[in-house]
Protein backbone atom coordinates (compact mmCIF):
# COMPACT_ATOMS: atom_id res chain seq x y z
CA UNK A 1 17.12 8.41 3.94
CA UNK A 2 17.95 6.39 6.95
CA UNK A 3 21.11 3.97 7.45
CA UNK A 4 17.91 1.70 8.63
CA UNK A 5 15.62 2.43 6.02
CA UNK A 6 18.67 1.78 2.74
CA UNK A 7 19.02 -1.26 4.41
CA UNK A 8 15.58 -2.05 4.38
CA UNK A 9 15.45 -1.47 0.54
CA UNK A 10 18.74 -3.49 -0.09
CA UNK A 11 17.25 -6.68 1.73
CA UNK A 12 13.64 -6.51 0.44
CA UNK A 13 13.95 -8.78 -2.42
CA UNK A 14 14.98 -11.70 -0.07
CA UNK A 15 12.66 -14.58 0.22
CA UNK A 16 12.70 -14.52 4.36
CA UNK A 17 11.72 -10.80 4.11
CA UNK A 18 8.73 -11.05 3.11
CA UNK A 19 7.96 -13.67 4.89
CA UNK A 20 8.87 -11.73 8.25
CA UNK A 21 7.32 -8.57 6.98
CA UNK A 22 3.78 -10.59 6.40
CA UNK A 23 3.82 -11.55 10.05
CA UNK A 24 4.68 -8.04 11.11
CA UNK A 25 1.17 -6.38 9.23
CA UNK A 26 -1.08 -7.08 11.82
CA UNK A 27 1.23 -5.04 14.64
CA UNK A 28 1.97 -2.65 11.62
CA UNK A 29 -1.57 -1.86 11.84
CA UNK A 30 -2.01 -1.25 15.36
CA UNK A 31 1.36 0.98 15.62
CA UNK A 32 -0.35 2.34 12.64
CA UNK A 33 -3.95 3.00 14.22
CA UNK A 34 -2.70 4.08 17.32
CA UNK A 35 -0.58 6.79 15.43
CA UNK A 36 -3.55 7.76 13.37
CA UNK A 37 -1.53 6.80 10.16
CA UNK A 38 1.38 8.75 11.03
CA UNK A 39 3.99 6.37 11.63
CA UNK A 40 3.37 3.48 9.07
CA UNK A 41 6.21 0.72 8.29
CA UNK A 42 8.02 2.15 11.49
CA UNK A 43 8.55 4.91 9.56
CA UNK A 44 11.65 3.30 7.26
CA UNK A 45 9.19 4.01 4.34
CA UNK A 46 7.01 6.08 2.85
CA UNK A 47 3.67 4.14 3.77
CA UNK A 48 0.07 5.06 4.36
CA UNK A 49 -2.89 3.24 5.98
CA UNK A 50 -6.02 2.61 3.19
CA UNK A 51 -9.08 1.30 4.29
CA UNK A 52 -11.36 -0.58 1.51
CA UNK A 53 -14.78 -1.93 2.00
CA UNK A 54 -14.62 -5.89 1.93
CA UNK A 55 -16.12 -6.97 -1.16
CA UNK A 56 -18.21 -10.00 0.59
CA UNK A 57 -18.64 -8.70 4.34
CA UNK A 58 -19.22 -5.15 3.33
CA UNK A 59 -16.68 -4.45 6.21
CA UNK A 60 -14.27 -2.06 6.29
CA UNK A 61 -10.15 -3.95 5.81
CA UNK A 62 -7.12 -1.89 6.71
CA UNK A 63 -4.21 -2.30 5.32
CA UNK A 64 -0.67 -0.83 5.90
CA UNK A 65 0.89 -0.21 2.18
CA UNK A 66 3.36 1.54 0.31
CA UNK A 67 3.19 4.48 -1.62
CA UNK A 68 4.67 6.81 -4.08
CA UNK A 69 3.24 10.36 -4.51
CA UNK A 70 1.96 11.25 -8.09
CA UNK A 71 0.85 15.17 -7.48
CA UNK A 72 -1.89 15.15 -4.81
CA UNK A 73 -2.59 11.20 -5.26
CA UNK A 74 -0.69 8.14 -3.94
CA UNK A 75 -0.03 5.39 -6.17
CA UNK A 76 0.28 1.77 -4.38
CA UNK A 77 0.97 -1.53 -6.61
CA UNK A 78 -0.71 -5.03 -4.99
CA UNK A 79 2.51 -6.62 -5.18
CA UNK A 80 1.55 -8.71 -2.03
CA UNK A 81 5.30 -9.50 -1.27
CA UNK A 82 5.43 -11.42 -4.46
CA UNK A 83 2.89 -14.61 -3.79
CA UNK A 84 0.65 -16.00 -6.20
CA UNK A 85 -2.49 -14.29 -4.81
CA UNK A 86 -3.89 -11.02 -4.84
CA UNK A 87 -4.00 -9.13 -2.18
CA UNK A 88 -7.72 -8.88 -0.70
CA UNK A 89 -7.33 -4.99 -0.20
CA UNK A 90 -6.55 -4.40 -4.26
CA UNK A 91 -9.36 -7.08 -4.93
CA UNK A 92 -11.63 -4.78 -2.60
CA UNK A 93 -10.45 -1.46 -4.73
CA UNK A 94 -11.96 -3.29 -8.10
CA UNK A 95 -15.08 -4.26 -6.62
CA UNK A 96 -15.49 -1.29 -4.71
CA UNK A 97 -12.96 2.09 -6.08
CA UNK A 98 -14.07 4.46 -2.78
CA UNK A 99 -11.28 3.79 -0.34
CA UNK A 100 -10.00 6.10 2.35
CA UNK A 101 -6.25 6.65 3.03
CA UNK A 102 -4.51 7.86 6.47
CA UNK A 103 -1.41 9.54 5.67
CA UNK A 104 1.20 11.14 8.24
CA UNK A 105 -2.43 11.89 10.50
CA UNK A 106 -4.28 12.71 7.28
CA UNK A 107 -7.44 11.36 6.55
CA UNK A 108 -7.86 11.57 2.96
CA UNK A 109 -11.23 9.67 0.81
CA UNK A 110 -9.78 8.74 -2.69
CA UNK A 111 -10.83 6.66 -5.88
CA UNK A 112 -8.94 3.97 -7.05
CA UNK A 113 -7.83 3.99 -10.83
CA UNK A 114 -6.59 0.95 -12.40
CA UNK A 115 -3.34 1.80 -13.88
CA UNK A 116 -2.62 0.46 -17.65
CA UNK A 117 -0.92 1.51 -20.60
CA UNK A 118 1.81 4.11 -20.39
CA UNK A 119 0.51 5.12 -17.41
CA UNK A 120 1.19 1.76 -15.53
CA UNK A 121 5.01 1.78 -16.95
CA UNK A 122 5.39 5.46 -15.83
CA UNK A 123 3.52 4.75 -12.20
CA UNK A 124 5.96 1.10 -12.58
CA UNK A 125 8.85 3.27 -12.34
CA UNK A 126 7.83 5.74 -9.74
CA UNK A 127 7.50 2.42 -7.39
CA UNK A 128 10.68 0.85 -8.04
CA UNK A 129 12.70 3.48 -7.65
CA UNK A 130 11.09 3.94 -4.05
CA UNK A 131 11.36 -0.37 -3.83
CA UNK A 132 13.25 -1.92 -6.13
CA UNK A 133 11.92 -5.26 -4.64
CA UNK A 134 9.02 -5.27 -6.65
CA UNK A 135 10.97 -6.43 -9.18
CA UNK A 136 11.89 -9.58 -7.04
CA UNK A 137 7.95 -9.81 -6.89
CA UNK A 138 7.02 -9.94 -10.19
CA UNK A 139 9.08 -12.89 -10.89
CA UNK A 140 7.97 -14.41 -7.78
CA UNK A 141 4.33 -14.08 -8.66
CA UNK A 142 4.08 -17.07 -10.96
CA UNK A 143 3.28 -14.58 -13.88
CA UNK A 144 -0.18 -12.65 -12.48
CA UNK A 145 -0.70 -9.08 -12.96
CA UNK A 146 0.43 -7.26 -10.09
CA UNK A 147 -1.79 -4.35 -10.39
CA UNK A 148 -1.27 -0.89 -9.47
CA UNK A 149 -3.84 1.52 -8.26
CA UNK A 150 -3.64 5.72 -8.60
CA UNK A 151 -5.63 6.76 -5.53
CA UNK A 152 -7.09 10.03 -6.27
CA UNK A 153 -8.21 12.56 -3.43
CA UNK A 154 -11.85 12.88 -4.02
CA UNK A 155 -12.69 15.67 -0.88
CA UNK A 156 -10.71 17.18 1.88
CA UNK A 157 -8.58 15.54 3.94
CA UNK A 158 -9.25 15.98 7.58
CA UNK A 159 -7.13 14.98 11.13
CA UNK A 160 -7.37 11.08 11.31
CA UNK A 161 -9.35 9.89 14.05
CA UNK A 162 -9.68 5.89 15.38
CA UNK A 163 -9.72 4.50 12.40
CA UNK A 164 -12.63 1.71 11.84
CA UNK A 165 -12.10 -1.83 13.30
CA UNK A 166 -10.43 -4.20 10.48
């Protein structure tokens, strides 16, 4: 791991940034569609690009997120920097599970699973270890579920190409 990207991890839980990372997405996305998902979080993290249909404009939403491998599926949590809202992307997954993922100039169409159980604590740890901020989320959260999502391939991956407007 980078000097830049331990340092990341070590200041994530502070208030100011996620504040500053929330005002980086947007440019996060563009560095991210202009890449064609491969360089994602400036590259300091493991992150991928998923794109979810909007549950009330039927539009496709990118998002720049996360992830922690799980065999051939990523697993992302909708921690959304630790506010009280969830984030419109994971609110998209449960009202729609098809997503599509660009990873390192992968296109990749997955489902969504709802982790719970044993399978959320296991999946829980996986994330933390990658950003042990999401600990500092949860408590910021005001107490709502922070849910995380197993997104499993469901066909071949293939180059990534523009990615859809969002």
């Amino acid at each position: 791991m980078s000097v830049l990207g331990t340092l990341t991890r070590r200041v994530g839980h502070h208030r100011w940034f996620g504040a500053a990372a929330r005002l980086l997405v947007p440019a996060d996305r563009v560095v991210g569609r202009l890449t064609r998902g491969r360089v994602v979080a400036l590259g300091l993290i493991p992150s991928l690009v998923i794109t979810t249909t909007g549950r009330r404009s039927g539009k496709p939403r990118s998002n720049p997120l996360l992830y922690v491998p799980d065999g051939d599926a990523y697993v992302v949590i909708g921690s959304n920097w630790g506010q009280t809202q969830q984030p419109g992307w994971a609110m998209n997954l449960l009202a729609s599970p098809t997503a599509e993922v660009d990873v390192k100039g992968l296109r990749v169409p997955v489902r969504a699973d709802l982790a719970s159980g044993a399978e959320r604590d296991r999946l829980w740890q996986l994330l933390v270890t990658e950003w042990p901020a999401y600990r500092t989320y949860v408590q910021r959260a005001g107490g709502r579920e922070i849910r995380i999502f197993r997104l499993v391939p469901t066909g071949r991956g293939a180059p990534a190409g523009p990615p859809p407007a969002g």
